[in-house]
N, C-alpha and C. Protein backbone atom coordinates (compact mmCIF):
# COMPACT_ATOMS: atom_id res chain seq x y z
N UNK A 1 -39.89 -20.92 -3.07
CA UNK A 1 -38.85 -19.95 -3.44
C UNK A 1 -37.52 -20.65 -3.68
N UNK A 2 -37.12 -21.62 -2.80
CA UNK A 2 -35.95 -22.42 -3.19
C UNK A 2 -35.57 -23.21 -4.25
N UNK A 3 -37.38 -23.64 -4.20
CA UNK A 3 -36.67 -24.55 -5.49
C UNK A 3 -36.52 -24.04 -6.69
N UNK A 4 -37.17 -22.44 -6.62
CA UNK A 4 -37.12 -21.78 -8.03
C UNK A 4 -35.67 -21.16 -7.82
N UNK A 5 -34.82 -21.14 -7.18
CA UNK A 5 -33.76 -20.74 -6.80
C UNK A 5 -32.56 -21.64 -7.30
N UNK A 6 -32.72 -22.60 -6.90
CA UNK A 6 -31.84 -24.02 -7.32
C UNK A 6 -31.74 -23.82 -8.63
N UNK A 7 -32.60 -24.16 -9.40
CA UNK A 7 -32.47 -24.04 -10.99
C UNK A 7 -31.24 -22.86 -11.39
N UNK A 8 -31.70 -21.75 -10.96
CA UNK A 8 -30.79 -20.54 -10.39
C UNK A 8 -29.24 -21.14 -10.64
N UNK A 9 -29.02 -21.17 -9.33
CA UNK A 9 -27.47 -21.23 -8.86
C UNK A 9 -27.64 -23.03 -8.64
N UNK A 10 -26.42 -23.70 -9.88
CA UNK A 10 -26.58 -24.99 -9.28
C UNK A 10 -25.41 -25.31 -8.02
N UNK A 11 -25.91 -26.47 -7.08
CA UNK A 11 -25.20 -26.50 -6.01
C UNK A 11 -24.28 -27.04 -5.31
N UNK A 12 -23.70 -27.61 -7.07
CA UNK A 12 -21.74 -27.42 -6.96
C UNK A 12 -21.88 -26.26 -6.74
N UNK A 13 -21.84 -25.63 -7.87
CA UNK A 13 -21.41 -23.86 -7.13
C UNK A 13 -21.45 -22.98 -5.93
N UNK A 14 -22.75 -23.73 -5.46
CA UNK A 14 -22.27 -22.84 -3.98
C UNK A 14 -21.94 -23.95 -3.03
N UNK A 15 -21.40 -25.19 -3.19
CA UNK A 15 -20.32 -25.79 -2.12
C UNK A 15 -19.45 -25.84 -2.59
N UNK A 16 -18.68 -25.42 -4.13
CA UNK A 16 -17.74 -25.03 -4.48
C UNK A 16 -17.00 -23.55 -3.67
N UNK A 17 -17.96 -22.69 -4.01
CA UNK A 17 -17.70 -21.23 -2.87
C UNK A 17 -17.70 -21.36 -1.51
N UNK A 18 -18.45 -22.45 -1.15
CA UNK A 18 -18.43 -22.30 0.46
C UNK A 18 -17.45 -23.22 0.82
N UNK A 19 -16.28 -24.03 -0.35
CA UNK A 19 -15.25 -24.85 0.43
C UNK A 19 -14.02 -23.50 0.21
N UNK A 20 -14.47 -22.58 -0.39
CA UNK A 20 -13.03 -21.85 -1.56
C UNK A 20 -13.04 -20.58 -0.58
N UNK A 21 -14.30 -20.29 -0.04
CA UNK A 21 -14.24 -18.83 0.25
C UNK A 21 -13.16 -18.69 1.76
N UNK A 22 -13.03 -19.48 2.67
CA UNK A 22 -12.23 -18.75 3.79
C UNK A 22 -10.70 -18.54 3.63
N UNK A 23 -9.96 -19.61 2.11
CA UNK A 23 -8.96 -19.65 1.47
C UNK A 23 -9.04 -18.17 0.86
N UNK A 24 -9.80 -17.79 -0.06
CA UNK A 24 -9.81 -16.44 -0.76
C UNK A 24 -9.78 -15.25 0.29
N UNK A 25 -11.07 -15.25 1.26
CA UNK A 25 -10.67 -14.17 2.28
C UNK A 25 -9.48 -14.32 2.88
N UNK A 26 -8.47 -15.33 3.50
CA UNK A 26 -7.52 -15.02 3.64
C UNK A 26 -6.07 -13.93 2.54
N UNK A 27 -6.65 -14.69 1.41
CA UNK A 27 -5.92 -14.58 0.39
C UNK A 27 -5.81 -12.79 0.15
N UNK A 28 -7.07 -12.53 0.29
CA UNK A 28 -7.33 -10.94 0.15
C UNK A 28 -6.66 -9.86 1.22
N UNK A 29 -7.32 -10.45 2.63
CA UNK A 29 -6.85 -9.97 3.71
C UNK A 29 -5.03 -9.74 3.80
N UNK A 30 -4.40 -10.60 3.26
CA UNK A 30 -2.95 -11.06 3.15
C UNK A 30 -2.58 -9.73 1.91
N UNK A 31 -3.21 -9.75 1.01
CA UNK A 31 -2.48 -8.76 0.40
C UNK A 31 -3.13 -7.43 0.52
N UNK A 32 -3.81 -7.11 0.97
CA UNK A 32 -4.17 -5.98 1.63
C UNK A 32 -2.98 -5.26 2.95
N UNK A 33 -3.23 -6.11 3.74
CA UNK A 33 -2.08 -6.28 4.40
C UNK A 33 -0.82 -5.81 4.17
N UNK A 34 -0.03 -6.42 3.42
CA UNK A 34 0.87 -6.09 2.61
C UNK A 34 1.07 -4.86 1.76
N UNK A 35 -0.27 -3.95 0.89
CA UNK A 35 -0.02 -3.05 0.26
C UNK A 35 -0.05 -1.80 1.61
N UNK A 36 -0.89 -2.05 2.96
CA UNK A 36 -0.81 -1.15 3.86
C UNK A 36 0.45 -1.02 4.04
N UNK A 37 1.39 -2.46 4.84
CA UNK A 37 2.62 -2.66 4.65
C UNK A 37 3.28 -1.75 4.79
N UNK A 38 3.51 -2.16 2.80
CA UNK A 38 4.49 -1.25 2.30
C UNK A 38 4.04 0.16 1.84
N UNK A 39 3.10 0.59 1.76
CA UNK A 39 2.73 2.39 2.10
C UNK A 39 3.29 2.68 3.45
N UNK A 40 3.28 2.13 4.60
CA UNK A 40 3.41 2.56 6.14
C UNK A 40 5.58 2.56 5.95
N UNK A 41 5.61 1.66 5.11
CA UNK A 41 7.23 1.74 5.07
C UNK A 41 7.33 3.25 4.16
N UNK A 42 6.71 3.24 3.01
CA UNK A 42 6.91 4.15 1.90
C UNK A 42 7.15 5.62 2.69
N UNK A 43 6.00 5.39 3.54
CA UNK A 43 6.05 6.65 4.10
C UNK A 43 6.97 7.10 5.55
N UNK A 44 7.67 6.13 5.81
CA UNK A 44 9.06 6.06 7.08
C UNK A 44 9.74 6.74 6.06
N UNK A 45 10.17 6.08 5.02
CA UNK A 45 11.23 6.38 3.91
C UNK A 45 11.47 7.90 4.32
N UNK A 46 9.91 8.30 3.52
CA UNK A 46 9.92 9.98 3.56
C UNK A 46 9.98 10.61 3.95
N UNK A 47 9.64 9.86 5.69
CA UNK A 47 10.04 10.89 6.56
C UNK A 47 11.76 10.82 7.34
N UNK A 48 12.24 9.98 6.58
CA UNK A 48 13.91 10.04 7.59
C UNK A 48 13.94 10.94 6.10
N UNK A 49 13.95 10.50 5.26
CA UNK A 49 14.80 11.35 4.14
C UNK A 49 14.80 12.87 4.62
N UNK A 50 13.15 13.15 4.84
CA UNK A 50 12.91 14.74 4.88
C UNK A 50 13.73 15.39 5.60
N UNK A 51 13.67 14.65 6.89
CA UNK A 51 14.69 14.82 8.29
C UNK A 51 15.92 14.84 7.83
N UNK A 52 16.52 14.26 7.30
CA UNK A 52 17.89 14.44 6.73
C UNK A 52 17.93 15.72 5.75
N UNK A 53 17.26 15.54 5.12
CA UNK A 53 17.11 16.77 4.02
C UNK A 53 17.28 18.39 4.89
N UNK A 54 16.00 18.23 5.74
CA UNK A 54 15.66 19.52 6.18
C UNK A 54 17.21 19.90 7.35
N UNK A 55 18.17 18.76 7.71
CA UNK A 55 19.44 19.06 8.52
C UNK A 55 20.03 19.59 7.45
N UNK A 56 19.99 19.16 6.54
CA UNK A 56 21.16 19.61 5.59
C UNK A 56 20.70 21.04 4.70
N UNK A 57 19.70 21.41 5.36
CA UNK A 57 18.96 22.40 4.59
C UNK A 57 20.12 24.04 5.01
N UNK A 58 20.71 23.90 6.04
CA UNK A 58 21.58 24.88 6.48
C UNK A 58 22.09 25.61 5.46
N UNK A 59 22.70 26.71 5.19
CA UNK A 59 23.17 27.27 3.56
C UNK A 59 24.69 27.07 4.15
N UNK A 60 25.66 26.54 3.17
CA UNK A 60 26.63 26.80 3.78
C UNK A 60 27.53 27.80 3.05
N UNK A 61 28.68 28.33 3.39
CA UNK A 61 29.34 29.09 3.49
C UNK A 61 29.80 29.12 1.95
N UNK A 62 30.26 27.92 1.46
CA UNK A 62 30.50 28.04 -0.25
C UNK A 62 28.77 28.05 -1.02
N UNK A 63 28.05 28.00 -0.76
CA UNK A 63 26.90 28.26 -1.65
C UNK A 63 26.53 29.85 -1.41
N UNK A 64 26.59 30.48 -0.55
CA UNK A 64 26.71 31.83 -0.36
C UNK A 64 27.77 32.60 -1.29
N UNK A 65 28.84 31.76 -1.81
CA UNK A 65 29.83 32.38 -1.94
C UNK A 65 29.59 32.32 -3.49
N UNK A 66 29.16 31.60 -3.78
CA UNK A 66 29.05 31.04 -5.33
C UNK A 66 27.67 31.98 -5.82
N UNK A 67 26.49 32.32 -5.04
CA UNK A 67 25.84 33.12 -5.69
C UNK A 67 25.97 34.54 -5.75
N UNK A 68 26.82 35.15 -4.73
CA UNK A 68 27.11 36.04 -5.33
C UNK A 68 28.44 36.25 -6.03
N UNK A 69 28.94 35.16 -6.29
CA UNK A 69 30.08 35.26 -8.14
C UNK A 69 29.07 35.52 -9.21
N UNK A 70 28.00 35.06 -9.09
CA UNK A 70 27.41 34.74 -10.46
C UNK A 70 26.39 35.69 -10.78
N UNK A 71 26.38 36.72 -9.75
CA UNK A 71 25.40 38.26 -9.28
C UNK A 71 26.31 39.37 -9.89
């Protein structure tokens, strides 16, 4: 079975992959990493903003006043 295999895949190629591959899994892992990252920031963002938003959500006294001028 091997040796019909060899012909197959020659074997630079797979000690080419087996010197390259723990460089690449890092490589992957690292930016994976990173896109979690910055989603886990993306989504802090959204939540102070909201929080700010939803304080300021109060009606105040001139926006009351202004819709009914325009009523």
């Amino acid at each position: 079975l091997l040796d019909g295999l060899e012909g197959f895949v020659r074997t630079e190629d797979l000690n080419e992959l087996e010197r390259t591959w723990p460089t690449k899994r890092k490589e992957i892992g690292e930016a994976l990493r990173t896109k979690h990252r910055k989603a886990i920031q993306r989504k802090d963002k959204h939540r102070v903003f909201n929080h700010r938003h939803r304080q300021r959500q109060q009606p105040s006294v001139n926006s009351i006043n202004s819709k009914t001028d325009i009523d």
